[in-house]
Protein backbone atom coordinates (compact mmCIF):
# COMPACT_ATOMS: atom_id res chain seq x y z
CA UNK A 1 11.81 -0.46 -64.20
CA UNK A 2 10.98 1.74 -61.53
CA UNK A 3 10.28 0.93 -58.11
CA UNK A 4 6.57 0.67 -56.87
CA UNK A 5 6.70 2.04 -53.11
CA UNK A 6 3.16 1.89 -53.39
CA UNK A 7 2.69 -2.05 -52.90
CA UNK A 8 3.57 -1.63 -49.42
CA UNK A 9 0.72 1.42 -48.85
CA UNK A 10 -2.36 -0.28 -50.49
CA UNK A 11 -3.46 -2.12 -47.80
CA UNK A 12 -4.58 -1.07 -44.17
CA UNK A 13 -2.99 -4.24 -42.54
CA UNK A 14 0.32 -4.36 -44.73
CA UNK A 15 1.13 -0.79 -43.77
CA UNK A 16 1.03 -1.74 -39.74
CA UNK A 17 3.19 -4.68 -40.49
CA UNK A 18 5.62 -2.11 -42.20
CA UNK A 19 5.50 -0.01 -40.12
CA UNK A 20 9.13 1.27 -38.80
CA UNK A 21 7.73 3.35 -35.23
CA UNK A 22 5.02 3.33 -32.73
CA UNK A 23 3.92 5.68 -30.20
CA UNK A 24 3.75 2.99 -26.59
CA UNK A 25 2.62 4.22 -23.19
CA UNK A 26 5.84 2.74 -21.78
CA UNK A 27 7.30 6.05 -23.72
CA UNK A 28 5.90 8.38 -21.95
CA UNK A 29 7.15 10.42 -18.94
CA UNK A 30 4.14 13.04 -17.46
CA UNK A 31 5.57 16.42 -16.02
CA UNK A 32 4.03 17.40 -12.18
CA UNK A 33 4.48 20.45 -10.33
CA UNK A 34 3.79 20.16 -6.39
CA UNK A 35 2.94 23.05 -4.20
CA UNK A 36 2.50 23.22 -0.34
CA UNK A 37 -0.83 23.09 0.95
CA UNK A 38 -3.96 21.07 1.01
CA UNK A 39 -6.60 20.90 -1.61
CA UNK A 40 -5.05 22.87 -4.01
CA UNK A 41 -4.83 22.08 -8.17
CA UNK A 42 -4.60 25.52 -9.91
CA UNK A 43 -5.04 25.33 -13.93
CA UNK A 44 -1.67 27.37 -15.84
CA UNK A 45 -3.80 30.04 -17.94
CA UNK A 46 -1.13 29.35 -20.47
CA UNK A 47 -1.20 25.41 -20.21
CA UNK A 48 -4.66 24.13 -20.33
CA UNK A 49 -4.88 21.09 -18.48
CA UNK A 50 -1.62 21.51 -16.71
CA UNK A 51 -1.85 21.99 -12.65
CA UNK A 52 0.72 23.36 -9.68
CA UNK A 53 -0.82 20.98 -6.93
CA UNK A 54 -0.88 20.25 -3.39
CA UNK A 55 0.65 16.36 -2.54
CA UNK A 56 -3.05 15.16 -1.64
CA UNK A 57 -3.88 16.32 -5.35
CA UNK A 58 -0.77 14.90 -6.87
CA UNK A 59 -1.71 11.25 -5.26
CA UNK A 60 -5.00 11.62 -6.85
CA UNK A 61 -3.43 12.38 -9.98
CA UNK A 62 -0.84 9.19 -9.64
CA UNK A 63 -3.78 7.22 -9.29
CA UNK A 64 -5.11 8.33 -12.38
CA UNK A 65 -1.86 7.91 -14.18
CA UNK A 66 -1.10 4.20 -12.85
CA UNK A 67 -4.62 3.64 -14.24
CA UNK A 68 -3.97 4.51 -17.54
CA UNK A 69 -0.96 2.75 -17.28
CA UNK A 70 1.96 5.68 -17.67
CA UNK A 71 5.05 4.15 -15.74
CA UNK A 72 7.01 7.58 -15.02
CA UNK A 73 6.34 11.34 -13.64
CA UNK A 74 8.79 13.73 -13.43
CA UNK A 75 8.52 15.77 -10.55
CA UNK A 76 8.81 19.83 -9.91
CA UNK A 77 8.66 21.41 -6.72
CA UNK A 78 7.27 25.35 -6.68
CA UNK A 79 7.60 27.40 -3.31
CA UNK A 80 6.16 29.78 -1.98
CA UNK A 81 8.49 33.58 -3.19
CA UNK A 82 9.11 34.01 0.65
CA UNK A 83 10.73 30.58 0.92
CA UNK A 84 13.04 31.60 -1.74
CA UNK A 85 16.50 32.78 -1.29
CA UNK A 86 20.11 33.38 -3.00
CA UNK A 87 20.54 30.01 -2.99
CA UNK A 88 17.96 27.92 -2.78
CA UNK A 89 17.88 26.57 0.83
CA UNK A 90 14.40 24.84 0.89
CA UNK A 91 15.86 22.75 -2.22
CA UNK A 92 18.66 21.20 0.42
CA UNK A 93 16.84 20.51 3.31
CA UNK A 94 15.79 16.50 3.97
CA UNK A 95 12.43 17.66 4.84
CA UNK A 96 11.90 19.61 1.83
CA UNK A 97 8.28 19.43 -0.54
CA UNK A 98 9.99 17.59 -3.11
CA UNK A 99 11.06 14.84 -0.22
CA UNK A 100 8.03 15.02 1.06
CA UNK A 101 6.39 14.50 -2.51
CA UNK A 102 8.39 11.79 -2.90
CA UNK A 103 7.94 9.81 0.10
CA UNK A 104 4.44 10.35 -0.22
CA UNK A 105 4.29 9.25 -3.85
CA UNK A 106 6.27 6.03 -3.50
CA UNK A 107 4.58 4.77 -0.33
CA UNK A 108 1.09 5.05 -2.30
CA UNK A 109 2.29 4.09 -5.63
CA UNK A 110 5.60 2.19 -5.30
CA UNK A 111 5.80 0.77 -8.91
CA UNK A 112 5.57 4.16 -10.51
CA UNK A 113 8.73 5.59 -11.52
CA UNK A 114 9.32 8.81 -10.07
CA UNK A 115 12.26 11.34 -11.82
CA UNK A 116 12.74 14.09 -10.45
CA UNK A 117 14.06 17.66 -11.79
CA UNK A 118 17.07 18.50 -9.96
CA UNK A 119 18.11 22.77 -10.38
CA UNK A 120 17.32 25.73 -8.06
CA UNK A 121 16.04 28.19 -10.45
CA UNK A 122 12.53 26.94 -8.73
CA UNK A 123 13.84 27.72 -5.27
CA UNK A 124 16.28 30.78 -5.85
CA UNK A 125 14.95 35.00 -5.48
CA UNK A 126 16.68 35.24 -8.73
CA UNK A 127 15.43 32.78 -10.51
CA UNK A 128 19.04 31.45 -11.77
CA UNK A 129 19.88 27.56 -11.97
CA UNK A 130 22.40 27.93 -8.81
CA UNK A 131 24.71 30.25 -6.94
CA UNK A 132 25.30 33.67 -8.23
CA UNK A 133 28.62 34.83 -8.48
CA UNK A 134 28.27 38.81 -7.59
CA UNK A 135 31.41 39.96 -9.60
CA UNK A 136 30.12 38.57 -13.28
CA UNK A 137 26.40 38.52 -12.09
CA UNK A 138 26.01 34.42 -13.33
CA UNK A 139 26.16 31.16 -12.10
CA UNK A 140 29.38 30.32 -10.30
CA UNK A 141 29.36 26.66 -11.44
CA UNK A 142 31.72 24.73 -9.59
CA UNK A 143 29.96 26.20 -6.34
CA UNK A 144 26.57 25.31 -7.79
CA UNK A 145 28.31 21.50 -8.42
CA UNK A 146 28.33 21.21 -4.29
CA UNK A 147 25.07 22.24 -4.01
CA UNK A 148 23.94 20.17 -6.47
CA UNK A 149 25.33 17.16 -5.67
CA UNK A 150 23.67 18.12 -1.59
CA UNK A 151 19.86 18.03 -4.07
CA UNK A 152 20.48 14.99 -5.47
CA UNK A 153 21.25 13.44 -2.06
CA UNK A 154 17.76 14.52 -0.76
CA UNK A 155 16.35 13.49 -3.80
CA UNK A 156 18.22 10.09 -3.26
CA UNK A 157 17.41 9.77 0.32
CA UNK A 158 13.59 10.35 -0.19
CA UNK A 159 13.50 7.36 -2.97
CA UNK A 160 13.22 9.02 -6.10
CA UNK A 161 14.10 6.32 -9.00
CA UNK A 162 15.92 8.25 -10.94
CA UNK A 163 17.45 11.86 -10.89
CA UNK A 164 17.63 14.60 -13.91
CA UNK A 165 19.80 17.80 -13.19
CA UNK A 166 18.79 20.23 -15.47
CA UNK A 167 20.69 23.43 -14.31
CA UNK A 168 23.32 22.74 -17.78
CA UNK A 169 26.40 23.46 -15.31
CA UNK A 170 29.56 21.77 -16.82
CA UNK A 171 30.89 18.46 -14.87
CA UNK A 172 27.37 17.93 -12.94
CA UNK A 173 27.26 14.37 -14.50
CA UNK A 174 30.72 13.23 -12.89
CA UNK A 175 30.25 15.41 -9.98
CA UNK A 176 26.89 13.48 -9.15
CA UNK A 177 27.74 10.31 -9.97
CA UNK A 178 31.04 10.38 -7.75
CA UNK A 179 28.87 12.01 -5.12
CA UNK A 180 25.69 9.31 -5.32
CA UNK A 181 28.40 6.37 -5.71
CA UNK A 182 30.29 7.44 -2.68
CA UNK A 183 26.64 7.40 -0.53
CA UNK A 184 25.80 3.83 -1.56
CA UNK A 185 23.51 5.44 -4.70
CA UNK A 186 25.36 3.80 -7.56
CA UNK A 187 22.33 1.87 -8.82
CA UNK A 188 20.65 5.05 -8.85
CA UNK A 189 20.64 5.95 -12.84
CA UNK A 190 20.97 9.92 -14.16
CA UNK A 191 19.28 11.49 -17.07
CA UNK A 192 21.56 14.39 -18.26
CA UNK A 193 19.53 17.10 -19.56
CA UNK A 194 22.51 17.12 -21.95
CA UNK A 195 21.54 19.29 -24.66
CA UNK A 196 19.47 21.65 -23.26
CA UNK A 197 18.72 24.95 -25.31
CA UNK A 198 18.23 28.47 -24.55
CA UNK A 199 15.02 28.48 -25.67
CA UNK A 200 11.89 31.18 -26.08
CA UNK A 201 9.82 27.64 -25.85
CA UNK A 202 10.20 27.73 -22.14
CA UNK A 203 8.03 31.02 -21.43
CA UNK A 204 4.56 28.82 -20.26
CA UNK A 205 6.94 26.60 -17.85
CA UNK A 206 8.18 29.78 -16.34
CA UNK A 207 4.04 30.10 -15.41
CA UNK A 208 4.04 26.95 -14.01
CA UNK A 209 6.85 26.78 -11.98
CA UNK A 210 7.32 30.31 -11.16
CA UNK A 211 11.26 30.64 -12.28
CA UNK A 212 11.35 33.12 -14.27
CA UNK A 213 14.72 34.88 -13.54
CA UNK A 214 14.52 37.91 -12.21
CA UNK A 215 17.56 39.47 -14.18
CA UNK A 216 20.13 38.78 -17.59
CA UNK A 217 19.08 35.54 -18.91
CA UNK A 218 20.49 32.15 -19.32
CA UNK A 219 22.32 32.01 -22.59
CA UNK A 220 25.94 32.20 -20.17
CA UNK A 221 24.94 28.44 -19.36
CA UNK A 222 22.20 26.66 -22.21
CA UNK A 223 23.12 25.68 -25.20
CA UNK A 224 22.79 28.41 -28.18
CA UNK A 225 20.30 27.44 -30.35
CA UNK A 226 22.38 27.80 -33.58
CA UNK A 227 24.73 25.45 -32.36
CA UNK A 228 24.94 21.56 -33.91
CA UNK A 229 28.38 20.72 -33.13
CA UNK A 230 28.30 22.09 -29.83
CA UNK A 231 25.21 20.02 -28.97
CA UNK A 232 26.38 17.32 -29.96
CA UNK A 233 29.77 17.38 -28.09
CA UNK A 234 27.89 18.53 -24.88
CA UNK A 235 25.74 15.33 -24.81
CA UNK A 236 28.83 12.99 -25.51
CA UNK A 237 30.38 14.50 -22.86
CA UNK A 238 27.61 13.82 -20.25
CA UNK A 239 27.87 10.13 -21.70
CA UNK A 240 31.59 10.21 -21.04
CA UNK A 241 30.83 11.63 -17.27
CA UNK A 242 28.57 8.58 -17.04
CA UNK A 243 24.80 9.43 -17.65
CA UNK A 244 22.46 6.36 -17.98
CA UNK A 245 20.18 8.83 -20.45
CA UNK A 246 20.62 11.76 -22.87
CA UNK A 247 18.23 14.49 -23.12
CA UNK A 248 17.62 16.94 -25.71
CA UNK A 249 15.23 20.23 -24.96
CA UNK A 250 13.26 21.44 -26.87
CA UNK A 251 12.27 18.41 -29.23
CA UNK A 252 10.48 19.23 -31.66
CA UNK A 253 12.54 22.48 -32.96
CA UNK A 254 15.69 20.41 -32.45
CA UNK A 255 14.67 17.31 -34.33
CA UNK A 256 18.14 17.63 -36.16
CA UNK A 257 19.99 17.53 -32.98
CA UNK A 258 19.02 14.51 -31.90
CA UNK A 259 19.09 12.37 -35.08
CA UNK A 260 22.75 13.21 -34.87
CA UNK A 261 23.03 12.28 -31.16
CA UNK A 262 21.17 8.86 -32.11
CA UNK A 263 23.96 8.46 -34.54
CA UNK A 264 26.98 8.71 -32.09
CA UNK A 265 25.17 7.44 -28.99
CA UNK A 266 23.97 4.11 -28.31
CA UNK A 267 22.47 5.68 -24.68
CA UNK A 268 18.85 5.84 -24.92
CA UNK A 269 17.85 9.27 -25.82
CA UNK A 270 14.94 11.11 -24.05
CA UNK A 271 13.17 14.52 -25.68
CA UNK A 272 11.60 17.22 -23.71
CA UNK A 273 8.26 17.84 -24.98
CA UNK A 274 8.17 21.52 -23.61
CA UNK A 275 5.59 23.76 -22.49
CA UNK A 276 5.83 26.38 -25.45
CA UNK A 277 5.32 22.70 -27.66
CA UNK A 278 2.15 21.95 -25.97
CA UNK A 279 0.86 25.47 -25.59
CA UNK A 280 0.94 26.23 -29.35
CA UNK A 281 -1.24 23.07 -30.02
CA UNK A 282 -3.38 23.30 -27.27
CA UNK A 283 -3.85 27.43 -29.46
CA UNK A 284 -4.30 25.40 -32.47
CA UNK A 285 -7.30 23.27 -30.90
CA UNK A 286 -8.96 26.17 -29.29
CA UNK A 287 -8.95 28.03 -33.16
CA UNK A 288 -9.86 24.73 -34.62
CA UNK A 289 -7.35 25.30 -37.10
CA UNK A 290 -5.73 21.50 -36.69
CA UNK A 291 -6.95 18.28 -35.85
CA UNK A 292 -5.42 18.46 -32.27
CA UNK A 293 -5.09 15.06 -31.86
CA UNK A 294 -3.82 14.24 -35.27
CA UNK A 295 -1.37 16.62 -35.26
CA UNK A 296 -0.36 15.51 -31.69
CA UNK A 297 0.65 11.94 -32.64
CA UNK A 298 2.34 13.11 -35.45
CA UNK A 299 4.84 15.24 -33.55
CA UNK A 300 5.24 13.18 -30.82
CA UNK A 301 6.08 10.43 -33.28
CA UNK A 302 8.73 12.32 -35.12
CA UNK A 303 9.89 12.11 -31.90
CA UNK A 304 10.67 8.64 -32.35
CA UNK A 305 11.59 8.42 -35.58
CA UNK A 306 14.67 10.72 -35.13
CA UNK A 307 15.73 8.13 -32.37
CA UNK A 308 14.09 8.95 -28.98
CA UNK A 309 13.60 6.36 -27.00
CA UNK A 310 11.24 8.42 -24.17
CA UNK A 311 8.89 11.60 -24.26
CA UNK A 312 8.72 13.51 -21.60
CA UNK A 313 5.59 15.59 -22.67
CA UNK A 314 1.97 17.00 -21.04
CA UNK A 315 0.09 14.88 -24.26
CA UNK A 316 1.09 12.30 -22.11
CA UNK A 317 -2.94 11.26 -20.15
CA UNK A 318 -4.30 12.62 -23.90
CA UNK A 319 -2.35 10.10 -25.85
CA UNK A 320 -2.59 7.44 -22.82
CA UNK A 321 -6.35 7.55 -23.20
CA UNK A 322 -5.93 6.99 -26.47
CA UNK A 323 -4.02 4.83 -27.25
CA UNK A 324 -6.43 2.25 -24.47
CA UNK A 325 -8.76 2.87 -26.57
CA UNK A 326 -7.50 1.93 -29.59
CA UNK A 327 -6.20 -1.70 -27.90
């Protein structure tokens, strides 16, 4: 007799109680990109509903997030091109605009969980993830490591709840961890941006937070996107070096990549929900050619279903409204 998969679909009710994944605020991490100034929230042409703003702005928006009941931001600084230089300066200094966003955010809003983005390609004149070395124009890591590890001490110092490098330098795990630990930061947890792809799904971000580079690429340091193994091996490093989190960027192109990781990892696994993601369905709404918000839970929950735990994604206020009003 064959089996009848059907008895559990019938009915509404049944199918909820089945049901093997659900899309929860609690999953959700929101992207925000602070600029200097006062008064300032400028729309990204190619992200509709996604802002560079001034701190005053971002507090406004924090309200609006604790309101709808997101727990965690993760937070970008943008500068100014003539702050920029070969290395990044504005990134080390204690008095910096992602302190200062920091500061501000967790005096106003201590209960929200604020991540922030550690790299320099925001801060650098060439737009490169850390020091170049002349000789081989790329990223000298092991210098970029020092610098690095001088971020995540501002970061640290400021408040920030938890810290994300995402510059894909090898060693950055063990080399921050060592570094926080020795400060009196070992409660402070790290989410490796472990598999992290050389990806054309970046180019909106780039708008956003102005780091394009300004030369070569940066295939010499992400991950190649034909590459399982090596993604794999990459994020069980970083959980070998001691990250508290796994990331994998893109998601939803990578899907493979990290049901394999949620096979060999018992580390909660975060996805990157990226800017090319959200710009190609915000495309899709505009031509009414989907059902935008349809196809937006959908992806977001095969998300979960190929074992991430969190979403870092710009949905996040869309499906937050949402899903309130669904409760």
């Amino acid at each position: 007799m064959f089996k009848r998969f059907r008895r559990l679909r019938i009915n509404e009710n049944l199918r909820a109680m089945v049901r093997e994944n659900s899309l929860q605020v609690e999953d959700l991490i929101y992207p925000l990109f602070v600029v200097d100034g006062t008064n300032i929230k400028r729309e990204i042409s190619s992200m509709p509903g996604v802002f560079q703003m001034s701190i005053d702005e971002i507090l406004r928006e924090c309200k609006e997030l604790v309101d709808l009941n997101i727990k965690a931001i993760m937070l970008f600084g943008v500068i100014d091109s003539s702050l920029k230089d070969s290395c990044g300066s504005e990134a080390l200094d204690e008095n910096s605009l992602i302190a200062r966003s920091i500061i501000a955010i967790k005096q106003n809003f201590p209960s929200l969980f604020v991540i922030t983005d550690l790299c320099f390609c925001e801060y650098t004149d060439h737009g490169h993830c850390g020091i170049i070395d002349l000789k081989n124009k790329s990223v000298d890591n092991d210098a970029t490591l020092k610098i690095s590890l001088k971020q995540a001490l501002v970061h640290a110092n400021a408040g920030a709840d938890m810290i994300a490098p995402s510059g894909m330098m090898d060693g950055i795990i063990e080399y921050l961890r060592k570094g926080l630990d020795k400060k009196g930061y070992e409660n402070l947890p790290l989410m490796a941006y472990s598999t992290k792809f050389a990806s054309s799904f970046y180019g909106p971000f780039r708008d956003v937070a102005d780091s394009t580079p300004a030369y070569e690429d940066r295939k010499s340091y992400q991950m190649d996107s034909a590459n399982g193994k090596e993604a794999l091996l990459e994020s069980l490093e970083d959980e070998k070096q001691g990250a508290d989190i796994l990331m994998v960027k893109p998601a939803l192109a990578y899907l493979d990549i990290v049901k394999d990781l949620a096979k060999h990892s018992k580390l909660p696994i975060c996805v990157y929900n990226v800017s090319g993601e959200y710009a190609l369905l915000k495309a899709g709404q505009k031509l009414g050619v989907i059902d935008y918000e349809k196809v937006m839970f959908e992806i977001l929950l095969s998300f979960k279903r190929a074992g991430a735990k969190l979403i870092i994604t710009y949905h996040a206020k869309e499906v937050a409204r949402l899903l309130k009003n669904t409760l």
